[in-house]
Protein backbone atom coordinates (compact mmCIF):
# COMPACT_ATOMS: atom_id res chain seq x y z
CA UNK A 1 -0.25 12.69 -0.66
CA UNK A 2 2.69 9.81 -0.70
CA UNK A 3 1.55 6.99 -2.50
CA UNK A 4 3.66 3.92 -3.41
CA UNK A 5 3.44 0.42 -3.75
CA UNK A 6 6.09 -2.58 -3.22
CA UNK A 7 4.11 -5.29 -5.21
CA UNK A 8 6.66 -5.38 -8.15
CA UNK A 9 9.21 -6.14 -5.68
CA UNK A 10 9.98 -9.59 -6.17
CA UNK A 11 13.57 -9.72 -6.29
CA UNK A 12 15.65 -12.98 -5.76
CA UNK A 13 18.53 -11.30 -3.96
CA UNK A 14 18.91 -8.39 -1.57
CA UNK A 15 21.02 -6.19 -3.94
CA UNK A 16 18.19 -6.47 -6.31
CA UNK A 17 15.82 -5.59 -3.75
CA UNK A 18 16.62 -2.64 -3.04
CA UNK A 19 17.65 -1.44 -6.19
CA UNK A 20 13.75 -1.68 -7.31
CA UNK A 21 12.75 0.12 -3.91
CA UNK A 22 15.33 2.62 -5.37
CA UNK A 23 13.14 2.50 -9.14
CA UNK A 24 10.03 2.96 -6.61
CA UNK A 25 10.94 5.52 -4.96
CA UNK A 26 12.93 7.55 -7.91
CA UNK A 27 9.84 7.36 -10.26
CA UNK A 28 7.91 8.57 -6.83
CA UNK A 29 10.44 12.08 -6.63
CA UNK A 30 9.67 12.27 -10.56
CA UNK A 31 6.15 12.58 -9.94
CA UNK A 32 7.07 15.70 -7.07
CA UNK A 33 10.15 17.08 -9.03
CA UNK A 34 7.54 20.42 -9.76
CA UNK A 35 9.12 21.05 -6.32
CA UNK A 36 12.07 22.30 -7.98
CA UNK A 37 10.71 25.11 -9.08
CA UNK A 38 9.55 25.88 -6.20
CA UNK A 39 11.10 28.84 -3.80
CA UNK A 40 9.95 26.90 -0.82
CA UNK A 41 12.88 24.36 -0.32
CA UNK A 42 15.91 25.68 0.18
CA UNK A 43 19.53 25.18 -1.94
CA UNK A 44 20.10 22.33 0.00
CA UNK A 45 17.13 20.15 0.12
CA UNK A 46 16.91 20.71 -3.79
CA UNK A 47 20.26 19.13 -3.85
CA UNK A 48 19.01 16.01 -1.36
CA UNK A 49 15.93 16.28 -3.41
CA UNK A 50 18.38 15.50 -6.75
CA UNK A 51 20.44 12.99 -5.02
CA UNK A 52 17.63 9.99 -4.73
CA UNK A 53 18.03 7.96 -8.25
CA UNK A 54 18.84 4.80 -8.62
CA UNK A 55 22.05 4.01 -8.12
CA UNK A 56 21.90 6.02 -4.36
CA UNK A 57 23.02 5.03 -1.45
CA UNK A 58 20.92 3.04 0.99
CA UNK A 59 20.96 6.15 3.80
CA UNK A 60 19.46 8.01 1.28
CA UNK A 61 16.58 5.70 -0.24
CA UNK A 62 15.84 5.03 3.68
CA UNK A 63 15.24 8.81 4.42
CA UNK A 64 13.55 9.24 0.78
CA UNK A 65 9.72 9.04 2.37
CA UNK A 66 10.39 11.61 5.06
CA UNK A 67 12.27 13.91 3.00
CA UNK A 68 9.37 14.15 0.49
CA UNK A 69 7.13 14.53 3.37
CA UNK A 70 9.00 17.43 4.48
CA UNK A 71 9.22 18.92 0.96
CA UNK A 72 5.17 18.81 0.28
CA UNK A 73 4.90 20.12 3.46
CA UNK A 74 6.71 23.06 3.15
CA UNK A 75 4.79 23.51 -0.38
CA UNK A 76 1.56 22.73 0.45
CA UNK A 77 1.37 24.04 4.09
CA UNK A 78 -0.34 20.76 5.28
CA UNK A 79 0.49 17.50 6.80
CA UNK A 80 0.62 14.69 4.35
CA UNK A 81 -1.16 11.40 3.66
CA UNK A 82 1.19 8.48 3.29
CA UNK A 83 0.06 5.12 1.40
CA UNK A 84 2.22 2.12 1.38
CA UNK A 85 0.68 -0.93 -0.58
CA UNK A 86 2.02 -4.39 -0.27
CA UNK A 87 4.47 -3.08 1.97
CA UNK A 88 5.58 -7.08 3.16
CA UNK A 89 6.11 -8.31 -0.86
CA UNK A 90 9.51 -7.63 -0.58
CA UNK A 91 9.62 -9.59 3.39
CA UNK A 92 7.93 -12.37 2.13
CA UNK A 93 10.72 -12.71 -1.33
CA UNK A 94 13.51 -12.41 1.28
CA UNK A 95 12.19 -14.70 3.66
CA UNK A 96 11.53 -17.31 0.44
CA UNK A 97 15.08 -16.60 -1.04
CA UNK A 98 17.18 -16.02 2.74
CA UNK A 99 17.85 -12.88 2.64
CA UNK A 100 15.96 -12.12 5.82
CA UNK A 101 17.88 -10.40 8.22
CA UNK A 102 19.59 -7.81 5.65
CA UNK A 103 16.01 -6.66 4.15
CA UNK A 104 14.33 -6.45 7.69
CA UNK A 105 17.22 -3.63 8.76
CA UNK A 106 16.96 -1.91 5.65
CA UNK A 107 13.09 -2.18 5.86
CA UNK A 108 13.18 -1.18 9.80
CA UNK A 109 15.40 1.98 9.37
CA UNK A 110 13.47 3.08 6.30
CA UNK A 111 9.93 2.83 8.41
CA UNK A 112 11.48 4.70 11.46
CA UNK A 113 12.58 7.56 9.57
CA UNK A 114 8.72 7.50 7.01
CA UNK A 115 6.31 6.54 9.98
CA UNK A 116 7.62 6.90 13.42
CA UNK A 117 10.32 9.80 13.46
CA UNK A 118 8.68 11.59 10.50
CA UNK A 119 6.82 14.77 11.80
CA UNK A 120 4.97 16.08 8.77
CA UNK A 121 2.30 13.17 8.21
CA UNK A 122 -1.23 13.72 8.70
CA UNK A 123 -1.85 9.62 8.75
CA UNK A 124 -0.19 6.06 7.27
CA UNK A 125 -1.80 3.09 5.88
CA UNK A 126 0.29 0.31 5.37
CA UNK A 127 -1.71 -2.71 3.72
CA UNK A 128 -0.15 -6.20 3.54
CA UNK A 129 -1.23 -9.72 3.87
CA UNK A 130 0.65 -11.09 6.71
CA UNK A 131 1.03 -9.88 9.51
CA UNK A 132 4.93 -9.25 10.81
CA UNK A 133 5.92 -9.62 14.20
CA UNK A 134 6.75 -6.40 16.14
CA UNK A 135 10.10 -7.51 16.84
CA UNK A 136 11.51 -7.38 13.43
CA UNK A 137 10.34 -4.49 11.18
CA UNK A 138 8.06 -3.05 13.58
CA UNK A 139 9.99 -3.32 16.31
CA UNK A 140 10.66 0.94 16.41
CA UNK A 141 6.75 1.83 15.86
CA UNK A 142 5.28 1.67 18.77
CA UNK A 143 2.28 3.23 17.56
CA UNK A 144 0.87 1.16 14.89
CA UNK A 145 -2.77 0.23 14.69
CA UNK A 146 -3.58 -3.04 13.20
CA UNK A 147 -6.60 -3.42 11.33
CA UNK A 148 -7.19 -7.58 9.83
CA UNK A 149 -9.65 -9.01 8.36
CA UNK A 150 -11.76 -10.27 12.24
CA UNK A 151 -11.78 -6.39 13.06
CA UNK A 152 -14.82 -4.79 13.46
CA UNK A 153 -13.22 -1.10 11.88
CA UNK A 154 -13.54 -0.77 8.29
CA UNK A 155 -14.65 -4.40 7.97
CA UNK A 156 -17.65 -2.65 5.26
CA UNK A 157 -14.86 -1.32 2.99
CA UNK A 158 -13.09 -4.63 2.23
CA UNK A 159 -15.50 -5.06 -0.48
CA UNK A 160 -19.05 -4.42 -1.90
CA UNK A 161 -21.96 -4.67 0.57
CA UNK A 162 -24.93 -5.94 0.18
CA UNK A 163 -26.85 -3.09 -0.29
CA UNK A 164 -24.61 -1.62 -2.53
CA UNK A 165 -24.36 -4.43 -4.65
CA UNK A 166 -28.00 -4.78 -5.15
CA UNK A 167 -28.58 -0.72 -5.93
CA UNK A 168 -25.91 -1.26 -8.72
CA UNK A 169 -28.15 -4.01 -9.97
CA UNK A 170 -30.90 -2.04 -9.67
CA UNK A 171 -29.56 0.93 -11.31
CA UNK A 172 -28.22 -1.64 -14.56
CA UNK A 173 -31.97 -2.81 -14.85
CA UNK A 174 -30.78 -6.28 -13.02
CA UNK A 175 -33.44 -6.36 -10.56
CA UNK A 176 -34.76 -9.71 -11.10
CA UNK A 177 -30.58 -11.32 -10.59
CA UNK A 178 -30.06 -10.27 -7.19
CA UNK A 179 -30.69 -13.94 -6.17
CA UNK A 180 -28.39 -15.26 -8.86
CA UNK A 181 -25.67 -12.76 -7.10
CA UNK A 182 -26.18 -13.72 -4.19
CA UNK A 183 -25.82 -17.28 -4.48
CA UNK A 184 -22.71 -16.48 -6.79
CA UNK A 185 -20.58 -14.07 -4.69
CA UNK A 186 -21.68 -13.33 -1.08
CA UNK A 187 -20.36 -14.72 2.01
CA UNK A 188 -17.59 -13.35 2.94
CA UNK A 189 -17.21 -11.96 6.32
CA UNK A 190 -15.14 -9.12 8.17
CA UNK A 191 -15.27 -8.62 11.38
CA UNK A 192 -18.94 -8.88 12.32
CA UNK A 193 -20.12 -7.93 8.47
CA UNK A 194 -21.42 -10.45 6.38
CA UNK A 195 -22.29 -10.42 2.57
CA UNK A 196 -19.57 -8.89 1.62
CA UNK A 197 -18.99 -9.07 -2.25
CA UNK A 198 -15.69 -9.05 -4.07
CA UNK A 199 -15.53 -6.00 -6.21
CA UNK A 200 -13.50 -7.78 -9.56
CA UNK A 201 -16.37 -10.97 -9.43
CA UNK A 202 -19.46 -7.73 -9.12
CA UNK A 203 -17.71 -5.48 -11.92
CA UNK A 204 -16.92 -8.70 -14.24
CA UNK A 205 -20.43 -9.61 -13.57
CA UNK A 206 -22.14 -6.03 -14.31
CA UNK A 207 -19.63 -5.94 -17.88
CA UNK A 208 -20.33 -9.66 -19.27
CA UNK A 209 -24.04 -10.27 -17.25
CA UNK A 210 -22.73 -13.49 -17.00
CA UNK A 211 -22.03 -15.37 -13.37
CA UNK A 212 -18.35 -16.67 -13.42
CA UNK A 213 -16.19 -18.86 -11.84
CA UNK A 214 -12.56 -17.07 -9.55
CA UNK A 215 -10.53 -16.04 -12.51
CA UNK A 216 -7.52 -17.87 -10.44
CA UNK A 217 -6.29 -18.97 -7.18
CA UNK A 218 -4.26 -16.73 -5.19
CA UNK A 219 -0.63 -17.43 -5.90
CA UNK A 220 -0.07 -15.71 -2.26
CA UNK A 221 2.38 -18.73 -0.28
């Protein structure tokens, strides 16, 4: 599995940008660089392999996802899973800070070559929240499917349900505050699913047994 996130990058400048996609992405071939030892890549992928630090090139951050896809699956004999968290941080710093239109081509050639040209992947989930128009970097998948907050799929896993929330109290010997809950933290919806609890207001609850207020407002613009 590929895992990454790009919620760190907050960068007031392109140049910047990208060199902490390069910090994301280097730390991410640390975490694989057992592959070296491996006899499954060949001389010259170990040598691509070594080229993706920080100070490389943009060609070679933007073909750093598929390569490693490549490389597990050669070791591992399976397709990979590929997890990309907060994938539009960086869109919405360049869109705050004009640097737009250089981010969104290094963005759209990097998510060709992971997601759309990229062979060896079992599945992708990007998560993000807003939602980019197809014409910029989305333009070259064509085969994306968009899950938000008013569909139906998965709309149970954006938080605790109801049920769930009130075995947990049962299971803490909280039986008798499953009202107090409720009035505290239900009510959001997904899709057609109501009660759904946050998870950070339920586990703060279930470590102080104390009802509290949002810890903050979102700082999301």
């Amino acid at each position: 599995m590929i895992s990454l996130s790009f919620a760190a990058v907050k960068e007031k400048d392109y140049e910047s940008t990208v060199q902490r996609i390069n910090q994301i992405l280097t730390d991410l071939y640390y975490e694989n660089s057992f592959l070296l030892e491996s006899d499954c890549l060949l001389p010259e992928e170990k040598e691509d392999f070594r080229q993706v630090s920080r100070g490389m090139s943009e060609v070679t951050a933007t073909m750093a996802i598929h390569r490693l896809s490549r490389y597990l699956h050669k070791y591992y004999n399976k397709r990979v899973i590929i997890l990309l968290d907060e994938y539009d941080t960086p869109m919405q710093e360049a869109y705050m800070n004009s640097y737009w239109e250089e981010l969104v081509s290094f963005t759209r050639s990097m998510f060709n070559a992971a997601f759309k040209t990229n062979p060896y992947p079992d599945r992708a989930i990007m998560t993000g929240i807003t939602r980019v128009s197809r014409k910029s970097i989305f333009s070259d998948l064509n085969n994306l499917k968009i899950v938000t907050t008013t569909s139906d799929e998965y709309a149970d896993c954006f938080g605790f349900t109801e049920e769930e929330v009130f075995a947990v109290l049962d299971e803490y010997g909280r039986s008798d505050r499953k009202q107090e809950v409720k009035n505290w933290y239900d009510g959001f919806t997904f899709g057609e699913q109501t009660d759904i609890y946050n998870p950070w207001s339920i586990l703060n609850y279930l470590d102080t047994g104390k009802a509290a207020y949002w810890a903050n407002s979102s700082s999301n613009r």
